[in-house]
C-alpha atoms as a PDB file:
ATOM      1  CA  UNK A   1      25.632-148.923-114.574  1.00  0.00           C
ATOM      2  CA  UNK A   2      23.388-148.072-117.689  1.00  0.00           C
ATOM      3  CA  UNK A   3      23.436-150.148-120.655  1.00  0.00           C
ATOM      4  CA  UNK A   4      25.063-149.326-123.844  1.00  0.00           C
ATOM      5  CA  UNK A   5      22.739-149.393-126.716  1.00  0.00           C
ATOM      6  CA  UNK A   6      19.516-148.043-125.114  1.00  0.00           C
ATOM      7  CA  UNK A   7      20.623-146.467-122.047  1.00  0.00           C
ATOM      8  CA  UNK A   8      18.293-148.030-119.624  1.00  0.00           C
ATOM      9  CA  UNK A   9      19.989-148.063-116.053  1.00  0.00           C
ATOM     10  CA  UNK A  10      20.749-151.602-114.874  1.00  0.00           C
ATOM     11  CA  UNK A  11      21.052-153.497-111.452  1.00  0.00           C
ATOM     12  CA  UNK A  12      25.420-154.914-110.904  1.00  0.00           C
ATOM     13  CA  UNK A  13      24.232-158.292-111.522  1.00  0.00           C
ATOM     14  CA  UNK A  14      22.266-158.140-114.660  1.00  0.00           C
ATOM     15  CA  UNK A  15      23.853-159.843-117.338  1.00  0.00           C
ATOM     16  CA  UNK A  16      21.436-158.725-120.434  1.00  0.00           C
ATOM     17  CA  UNK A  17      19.394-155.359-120.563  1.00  0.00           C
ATOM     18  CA  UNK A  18      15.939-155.908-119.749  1.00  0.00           C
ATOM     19  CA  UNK A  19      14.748-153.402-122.262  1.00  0.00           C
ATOM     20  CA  UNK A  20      17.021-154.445-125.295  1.00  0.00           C
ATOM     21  CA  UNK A  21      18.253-157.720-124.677  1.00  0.00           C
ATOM     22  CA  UNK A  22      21.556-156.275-124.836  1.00  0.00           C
ATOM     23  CA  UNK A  23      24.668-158.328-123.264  1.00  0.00           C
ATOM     24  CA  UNK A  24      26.188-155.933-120.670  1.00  0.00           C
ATOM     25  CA  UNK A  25      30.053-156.290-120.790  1.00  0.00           C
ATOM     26  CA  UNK A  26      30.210-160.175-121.711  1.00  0.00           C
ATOM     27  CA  UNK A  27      29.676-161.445-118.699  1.00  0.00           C
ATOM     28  CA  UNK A  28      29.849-164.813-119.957  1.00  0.00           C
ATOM     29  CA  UNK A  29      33.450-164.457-120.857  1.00  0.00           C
ATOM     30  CA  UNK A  30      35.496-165.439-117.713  1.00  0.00           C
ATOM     31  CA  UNK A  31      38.539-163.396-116.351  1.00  0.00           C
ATOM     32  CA  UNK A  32      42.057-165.457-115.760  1.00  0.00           C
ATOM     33  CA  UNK A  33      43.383-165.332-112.610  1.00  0.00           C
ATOM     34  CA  UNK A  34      46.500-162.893-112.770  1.00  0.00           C
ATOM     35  CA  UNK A  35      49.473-162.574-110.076  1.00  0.00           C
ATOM     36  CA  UNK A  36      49.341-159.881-108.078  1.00  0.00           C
ATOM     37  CA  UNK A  37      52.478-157.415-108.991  1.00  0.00           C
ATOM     38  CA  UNK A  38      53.803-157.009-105.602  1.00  0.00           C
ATOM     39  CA  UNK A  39      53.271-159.838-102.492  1.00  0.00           C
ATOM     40  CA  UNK A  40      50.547-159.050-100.443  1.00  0.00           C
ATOM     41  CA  UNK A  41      50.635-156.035 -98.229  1.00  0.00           C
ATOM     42  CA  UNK A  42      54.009-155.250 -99.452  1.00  0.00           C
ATOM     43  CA  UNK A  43      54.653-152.345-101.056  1.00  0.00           C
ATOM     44  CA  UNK A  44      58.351-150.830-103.066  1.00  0.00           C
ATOM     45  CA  UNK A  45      59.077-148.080-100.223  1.00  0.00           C
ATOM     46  CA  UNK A  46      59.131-144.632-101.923  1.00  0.00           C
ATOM     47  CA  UNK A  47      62.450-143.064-102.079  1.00  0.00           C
ATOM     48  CA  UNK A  48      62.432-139.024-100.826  1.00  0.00           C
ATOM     49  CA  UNK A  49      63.604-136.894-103.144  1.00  0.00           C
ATOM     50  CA  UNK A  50      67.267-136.022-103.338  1.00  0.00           C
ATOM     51  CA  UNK A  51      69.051-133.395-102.040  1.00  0.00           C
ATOM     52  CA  UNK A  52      71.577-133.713-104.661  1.00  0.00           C
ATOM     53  CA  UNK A  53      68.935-132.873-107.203  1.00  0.00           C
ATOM     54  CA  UNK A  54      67.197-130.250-105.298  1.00  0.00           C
ATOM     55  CA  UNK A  55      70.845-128.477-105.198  1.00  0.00           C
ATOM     56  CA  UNK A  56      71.089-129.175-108.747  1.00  0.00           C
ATOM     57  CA  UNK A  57      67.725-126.866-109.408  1.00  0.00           C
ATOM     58  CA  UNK A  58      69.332-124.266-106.996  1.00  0.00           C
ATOM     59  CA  UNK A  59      72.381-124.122-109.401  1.00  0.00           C
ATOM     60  CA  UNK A  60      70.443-124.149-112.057  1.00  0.00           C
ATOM     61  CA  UNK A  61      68.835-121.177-110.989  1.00  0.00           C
ATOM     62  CA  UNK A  62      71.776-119.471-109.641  1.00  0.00           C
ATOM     63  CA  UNK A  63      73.924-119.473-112.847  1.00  0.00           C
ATOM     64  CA  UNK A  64      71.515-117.356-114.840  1.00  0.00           C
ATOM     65  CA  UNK A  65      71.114-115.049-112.278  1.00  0.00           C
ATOM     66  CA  UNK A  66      74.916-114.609-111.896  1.00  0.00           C
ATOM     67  CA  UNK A  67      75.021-113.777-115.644  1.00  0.00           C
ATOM     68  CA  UNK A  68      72.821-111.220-115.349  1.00  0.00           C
ATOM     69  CA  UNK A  69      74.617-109.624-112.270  1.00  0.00           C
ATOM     70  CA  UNK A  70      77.759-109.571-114.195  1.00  0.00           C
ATOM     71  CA  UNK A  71      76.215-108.600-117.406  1.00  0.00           C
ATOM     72  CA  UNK A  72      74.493-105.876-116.262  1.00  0.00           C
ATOM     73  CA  UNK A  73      76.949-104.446-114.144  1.00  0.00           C
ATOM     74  CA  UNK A  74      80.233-104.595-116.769  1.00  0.00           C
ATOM     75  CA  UNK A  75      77.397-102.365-119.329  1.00  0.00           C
ATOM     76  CA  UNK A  76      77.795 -98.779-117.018  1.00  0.00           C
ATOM     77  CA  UNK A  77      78.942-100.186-113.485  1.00  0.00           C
ATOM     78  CA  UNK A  78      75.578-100.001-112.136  1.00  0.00           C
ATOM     79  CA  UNK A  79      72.938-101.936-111.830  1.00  0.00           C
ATOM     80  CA  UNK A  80      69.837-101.355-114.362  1.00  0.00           C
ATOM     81  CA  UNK A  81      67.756-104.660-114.863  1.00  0.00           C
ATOM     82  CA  UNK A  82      69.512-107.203-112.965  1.00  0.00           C
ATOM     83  CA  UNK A  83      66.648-106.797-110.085  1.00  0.00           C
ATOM     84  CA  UNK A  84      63.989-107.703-112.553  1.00  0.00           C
ATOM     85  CA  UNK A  85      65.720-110.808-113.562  1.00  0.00           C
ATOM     86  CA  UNK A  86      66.483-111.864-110.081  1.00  0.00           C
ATOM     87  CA  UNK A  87      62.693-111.506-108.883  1.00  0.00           C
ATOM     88  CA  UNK A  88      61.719-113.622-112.070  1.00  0.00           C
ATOM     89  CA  UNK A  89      64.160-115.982-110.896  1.00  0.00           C
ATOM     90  CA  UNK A  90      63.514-116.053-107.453  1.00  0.00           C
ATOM     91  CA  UNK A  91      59.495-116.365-108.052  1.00  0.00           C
ATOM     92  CA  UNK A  92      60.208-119.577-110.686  1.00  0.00           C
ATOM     93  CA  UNK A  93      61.924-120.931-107.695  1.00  0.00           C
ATOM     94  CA  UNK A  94      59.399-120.148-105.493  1.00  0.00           C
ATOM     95  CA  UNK A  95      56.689-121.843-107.427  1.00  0.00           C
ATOM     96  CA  UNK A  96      58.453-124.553-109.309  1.00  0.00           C
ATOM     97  CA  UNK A  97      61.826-125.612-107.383  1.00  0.00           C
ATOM     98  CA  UNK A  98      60.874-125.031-103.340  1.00  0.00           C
ATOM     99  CA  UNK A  99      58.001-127.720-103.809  1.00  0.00           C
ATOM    100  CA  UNK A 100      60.705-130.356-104.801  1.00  0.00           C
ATOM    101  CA  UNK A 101      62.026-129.984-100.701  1.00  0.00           C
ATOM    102  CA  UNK A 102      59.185-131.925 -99.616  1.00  0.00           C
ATOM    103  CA  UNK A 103      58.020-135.460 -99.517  1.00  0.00           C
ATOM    104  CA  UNK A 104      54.130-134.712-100.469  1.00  0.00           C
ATOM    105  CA  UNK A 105      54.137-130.972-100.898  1.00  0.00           C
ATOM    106  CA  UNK A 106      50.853-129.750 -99.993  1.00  0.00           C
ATOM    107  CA  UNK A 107      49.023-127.493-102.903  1.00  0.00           C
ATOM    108  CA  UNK A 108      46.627-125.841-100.300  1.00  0.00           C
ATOM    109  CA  UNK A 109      50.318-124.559 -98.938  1.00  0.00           C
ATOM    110  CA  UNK A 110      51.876-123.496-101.766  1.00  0.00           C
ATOM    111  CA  UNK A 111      49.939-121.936-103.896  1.00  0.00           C
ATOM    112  CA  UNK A 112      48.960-119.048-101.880  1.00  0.00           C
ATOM    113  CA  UNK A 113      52.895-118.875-101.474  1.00  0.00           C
ATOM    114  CA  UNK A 114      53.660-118.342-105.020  1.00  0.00           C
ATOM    115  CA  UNK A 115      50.530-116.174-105.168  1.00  0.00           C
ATOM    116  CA  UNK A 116      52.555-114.270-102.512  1.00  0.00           C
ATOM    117  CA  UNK A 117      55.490-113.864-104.199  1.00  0.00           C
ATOM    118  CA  UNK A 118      53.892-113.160-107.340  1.00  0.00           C
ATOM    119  CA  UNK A 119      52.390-109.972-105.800  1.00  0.00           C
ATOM    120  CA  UNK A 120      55.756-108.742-104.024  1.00  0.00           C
ATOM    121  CA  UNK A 121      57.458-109.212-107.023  1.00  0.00           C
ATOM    122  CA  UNK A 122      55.186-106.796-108.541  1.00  0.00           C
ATOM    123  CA  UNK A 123      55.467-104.707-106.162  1.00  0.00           C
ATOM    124  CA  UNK A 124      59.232-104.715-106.683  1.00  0.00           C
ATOM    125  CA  UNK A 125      58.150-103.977-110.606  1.00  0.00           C
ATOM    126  CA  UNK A 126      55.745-100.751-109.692  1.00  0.00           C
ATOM    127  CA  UNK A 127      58.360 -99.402-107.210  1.00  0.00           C
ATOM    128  CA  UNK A 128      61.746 -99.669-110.115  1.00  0.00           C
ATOM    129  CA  UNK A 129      59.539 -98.487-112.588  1.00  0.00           C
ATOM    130  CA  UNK A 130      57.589 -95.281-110.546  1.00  0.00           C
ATOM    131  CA  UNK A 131      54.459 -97.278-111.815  1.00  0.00           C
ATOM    132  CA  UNK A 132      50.981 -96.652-110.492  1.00  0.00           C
ATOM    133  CA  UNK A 133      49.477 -99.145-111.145  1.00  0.00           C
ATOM    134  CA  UNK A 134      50.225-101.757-108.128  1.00  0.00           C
ATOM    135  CA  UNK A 135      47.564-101.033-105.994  1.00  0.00           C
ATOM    136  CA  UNK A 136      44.847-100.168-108.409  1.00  0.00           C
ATOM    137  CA  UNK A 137      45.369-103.351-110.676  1.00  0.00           C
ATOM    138  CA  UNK A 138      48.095-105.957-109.636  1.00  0.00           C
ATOM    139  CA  UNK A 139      47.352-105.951-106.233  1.00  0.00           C
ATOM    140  CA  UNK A 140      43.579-106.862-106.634  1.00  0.00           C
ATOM    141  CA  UNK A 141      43.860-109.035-109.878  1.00  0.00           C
ATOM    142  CA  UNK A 142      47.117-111.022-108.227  1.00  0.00           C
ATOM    143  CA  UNK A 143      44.791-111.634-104.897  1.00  0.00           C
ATOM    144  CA  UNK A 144      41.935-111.899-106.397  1.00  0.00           C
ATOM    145  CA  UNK A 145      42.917-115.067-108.779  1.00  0.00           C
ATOM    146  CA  UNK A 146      45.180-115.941-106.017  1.00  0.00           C
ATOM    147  CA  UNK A 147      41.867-116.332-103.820  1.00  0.00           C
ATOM    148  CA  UNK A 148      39.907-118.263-106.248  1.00  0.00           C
ATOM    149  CA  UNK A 149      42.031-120.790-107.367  1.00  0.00           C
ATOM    150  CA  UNK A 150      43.549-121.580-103.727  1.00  0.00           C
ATOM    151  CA  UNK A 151      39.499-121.860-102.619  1.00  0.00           C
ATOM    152  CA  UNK A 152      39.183-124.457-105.522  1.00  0.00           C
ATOM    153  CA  UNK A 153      42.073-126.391-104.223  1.00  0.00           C
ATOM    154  CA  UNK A 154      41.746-126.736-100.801  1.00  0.00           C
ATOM    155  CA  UNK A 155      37.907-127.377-101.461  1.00  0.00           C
ATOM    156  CA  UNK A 156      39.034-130.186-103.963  1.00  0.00           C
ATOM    157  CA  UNK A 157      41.561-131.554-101.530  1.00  0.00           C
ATOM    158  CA  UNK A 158      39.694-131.374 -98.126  1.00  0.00           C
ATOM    159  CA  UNK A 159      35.896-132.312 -99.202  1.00  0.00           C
ATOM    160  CA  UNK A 160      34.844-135.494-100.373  1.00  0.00           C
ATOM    161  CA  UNK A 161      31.361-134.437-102.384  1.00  0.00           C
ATOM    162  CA  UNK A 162      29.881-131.463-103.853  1.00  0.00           C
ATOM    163  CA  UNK A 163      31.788-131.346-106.750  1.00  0.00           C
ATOM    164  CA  UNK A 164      29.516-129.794-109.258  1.00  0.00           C
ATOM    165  CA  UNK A 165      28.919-127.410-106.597  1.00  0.00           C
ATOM    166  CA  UNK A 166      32.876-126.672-106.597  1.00  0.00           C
ATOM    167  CA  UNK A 167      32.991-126.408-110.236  1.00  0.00           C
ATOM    168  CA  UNK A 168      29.755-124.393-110.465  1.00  0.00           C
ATOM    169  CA  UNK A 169      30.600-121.343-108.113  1.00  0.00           C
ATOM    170  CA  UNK A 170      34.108-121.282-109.740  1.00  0.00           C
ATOM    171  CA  UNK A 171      32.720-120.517-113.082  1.00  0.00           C
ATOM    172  CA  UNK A 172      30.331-118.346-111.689  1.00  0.00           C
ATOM    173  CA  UNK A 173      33.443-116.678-109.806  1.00  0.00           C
ATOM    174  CA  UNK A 174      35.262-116.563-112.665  1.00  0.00           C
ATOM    175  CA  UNK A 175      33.307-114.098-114.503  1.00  0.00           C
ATOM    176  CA  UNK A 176      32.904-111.763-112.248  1.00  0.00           C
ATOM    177  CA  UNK A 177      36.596-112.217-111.928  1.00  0.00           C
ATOM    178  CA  UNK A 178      36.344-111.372-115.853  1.00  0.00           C
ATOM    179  CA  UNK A 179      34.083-108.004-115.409  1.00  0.00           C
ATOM    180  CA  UNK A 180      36.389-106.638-112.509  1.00  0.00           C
ATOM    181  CA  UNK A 181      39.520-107.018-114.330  1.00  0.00           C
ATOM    182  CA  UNK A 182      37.864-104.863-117.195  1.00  0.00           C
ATOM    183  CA  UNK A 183      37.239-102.259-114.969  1.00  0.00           C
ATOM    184  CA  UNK A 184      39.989-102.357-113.306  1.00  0.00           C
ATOM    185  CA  UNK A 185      42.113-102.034-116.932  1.00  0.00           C
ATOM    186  CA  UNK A 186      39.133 -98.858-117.392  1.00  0.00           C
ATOM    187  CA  UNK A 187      40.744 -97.055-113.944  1.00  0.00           C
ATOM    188  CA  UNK A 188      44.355 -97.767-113.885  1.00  0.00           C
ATOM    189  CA  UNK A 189      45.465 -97.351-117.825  1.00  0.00           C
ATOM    190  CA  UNK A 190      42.701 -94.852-118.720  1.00  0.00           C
ATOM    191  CA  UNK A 191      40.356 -97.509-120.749  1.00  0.00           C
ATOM    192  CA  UNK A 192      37.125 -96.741-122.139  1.00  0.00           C
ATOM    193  CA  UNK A 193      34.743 -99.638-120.194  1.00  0.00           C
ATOM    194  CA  UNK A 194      33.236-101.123-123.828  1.00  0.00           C
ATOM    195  CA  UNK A 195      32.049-103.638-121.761  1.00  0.00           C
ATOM    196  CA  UNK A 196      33.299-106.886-123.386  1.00  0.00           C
ATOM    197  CA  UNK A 197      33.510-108.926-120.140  1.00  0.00           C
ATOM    198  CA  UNK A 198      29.857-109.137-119.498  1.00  0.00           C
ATOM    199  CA  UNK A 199      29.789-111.838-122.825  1.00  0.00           C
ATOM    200  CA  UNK A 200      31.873-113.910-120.648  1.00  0.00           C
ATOM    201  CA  UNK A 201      30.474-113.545-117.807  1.00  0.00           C
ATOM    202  CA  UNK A 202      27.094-114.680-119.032  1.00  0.00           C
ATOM    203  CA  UNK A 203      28.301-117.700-120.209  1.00  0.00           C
ATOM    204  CA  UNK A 204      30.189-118.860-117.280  1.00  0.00           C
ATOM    205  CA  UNK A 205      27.370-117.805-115.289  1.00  0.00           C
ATOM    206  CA  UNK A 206      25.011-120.168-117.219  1.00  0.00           C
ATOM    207  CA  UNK A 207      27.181-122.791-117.093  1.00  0.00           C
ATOM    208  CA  UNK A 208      28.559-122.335-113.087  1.00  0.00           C
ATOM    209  CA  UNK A 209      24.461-122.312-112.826  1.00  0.00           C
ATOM    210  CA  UNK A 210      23.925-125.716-114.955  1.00  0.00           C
ATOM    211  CA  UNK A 211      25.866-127.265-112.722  1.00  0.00           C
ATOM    212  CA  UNK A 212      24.843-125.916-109.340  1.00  0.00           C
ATOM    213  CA  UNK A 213      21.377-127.292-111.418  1.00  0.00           C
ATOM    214  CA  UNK A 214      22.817-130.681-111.226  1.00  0.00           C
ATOM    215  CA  UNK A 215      23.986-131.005-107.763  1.00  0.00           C
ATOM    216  CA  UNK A 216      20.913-129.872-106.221  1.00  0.00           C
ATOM    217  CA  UNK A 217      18.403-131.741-108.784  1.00  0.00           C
ATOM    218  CA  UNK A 218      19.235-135.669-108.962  1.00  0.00           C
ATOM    219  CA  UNK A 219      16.589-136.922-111.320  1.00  0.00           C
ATOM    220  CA  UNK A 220      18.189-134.262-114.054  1.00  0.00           C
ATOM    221  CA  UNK A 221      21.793-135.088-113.028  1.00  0.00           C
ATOM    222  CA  UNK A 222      20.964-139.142-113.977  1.00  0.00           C
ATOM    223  CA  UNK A 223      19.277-138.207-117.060  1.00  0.00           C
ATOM    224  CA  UNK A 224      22.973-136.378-117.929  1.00  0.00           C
ATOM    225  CA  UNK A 225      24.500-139.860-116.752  1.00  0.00           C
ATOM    226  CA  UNK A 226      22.492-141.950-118.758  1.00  0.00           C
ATOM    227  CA  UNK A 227      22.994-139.356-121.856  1.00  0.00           C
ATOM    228  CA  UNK A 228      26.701-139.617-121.016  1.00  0.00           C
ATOM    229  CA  UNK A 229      27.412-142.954-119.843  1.00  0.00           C
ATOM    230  CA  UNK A 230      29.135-141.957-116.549  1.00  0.00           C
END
């Protein structure tokens, strides 16, 4: 606790600042007594989700994709774009609907999962289209923010500490992230490498690297408290 004029860190059970004589939180003014909202060790029970609504998503989902099937098969009797749509559909369900099955769905789970379906429905894409480009650039930038951000989750979700450490090496990660996507753009489409990334990356580089600072050196990480009132 740090006081709010000067800044000055103070003990729980100081009522004034030593420094400025400031009161800290008027602790003279006493607190009613307030019911508690639910008895004692009694809880409402939380309700699973409903299957009724989970099939209403499905439908949801479905009808589009049935216009599209129809659509694009009364143009020439064949069937042109409806695969693209159904992939989009499919991976919105993937990410945003499937989650909705389960009680607590677990992000550690299911991200990677719609990373995964992200990248076979590019796949699909390169394939329909005779692209080139799927292993060379979708593949690796798909994965490769696919890896970072599930890293950041389960590290936020499983560890208790180390936060600024978390934060720090995904900025740092981040623009290298930057500088490979830049040359993989240079490879795949035939880009001059100007080399714009590397402005990025030096920022989030300094900044990943402040706060790796922070973890590993208390006395400056309570001068930023103080500063910022945490």
């Amino acid at each position: 606790m740090y006081c709010v004029k000067c800044g000055v860190k103070l003990a729980e059970s100081e009522k004034k600042c030593p420094l400025c004589n400031t009161t800290v939180y008027h602790p003279e003014i006493s607190q009613n007594d307030v019911q508690p909202l639910y008895p004692q060790n009694k809880f409402p029970k939380i309700k699973p989700k409903s299957k009724g609504f989970n099939g209403a998503i499905i439908i949801l989902f479905f009808i589009p994709m049935l216009i599209s099937l129809i659509s694009d098969w009364q143009n020439d009797k064949t069937l042109n774009w409806f695969g693209f749509v159904a992939g989009g559909l499919v991976l919105g369900y993937i990410i945003l609907g499937l989650p909705n099955w389960f009680h607590k769905p677990n992000p550690v789970i299911f991200v990677p999962c719609g990373f995964a379906a992200a990248i076979v429905y590019l796949l699909y894409i390169n394939f329909a289209t005779n692209g080139n480009w799927f292993l060379s650039f979708a593949f690796p930038v798909a994965g490769g923010l696919g890896l970072i951000i599930s890293a950041v989750i389960t590290l936020l979700r499983y560890l208790k500490k180390g936060r600024l450490y978390i934060f720090g090496g995904t900025l740092i990660a981040s623009g290298g992230f930057i500088l490979l996507v830049e040359f993989l753009m240079s490879i795949t489409f035939d880009i001059a490498f100007i080399g714009w990334s590397i402005y990025p990356l030096i920022v989030l580089a300094l900044l990943g690297g402040l706060l790796i600072y922070l973890a590993i050196n208390s006395a400056a990480r309570e001068i930023m408290e103080r500063k910022m009132f945490f």
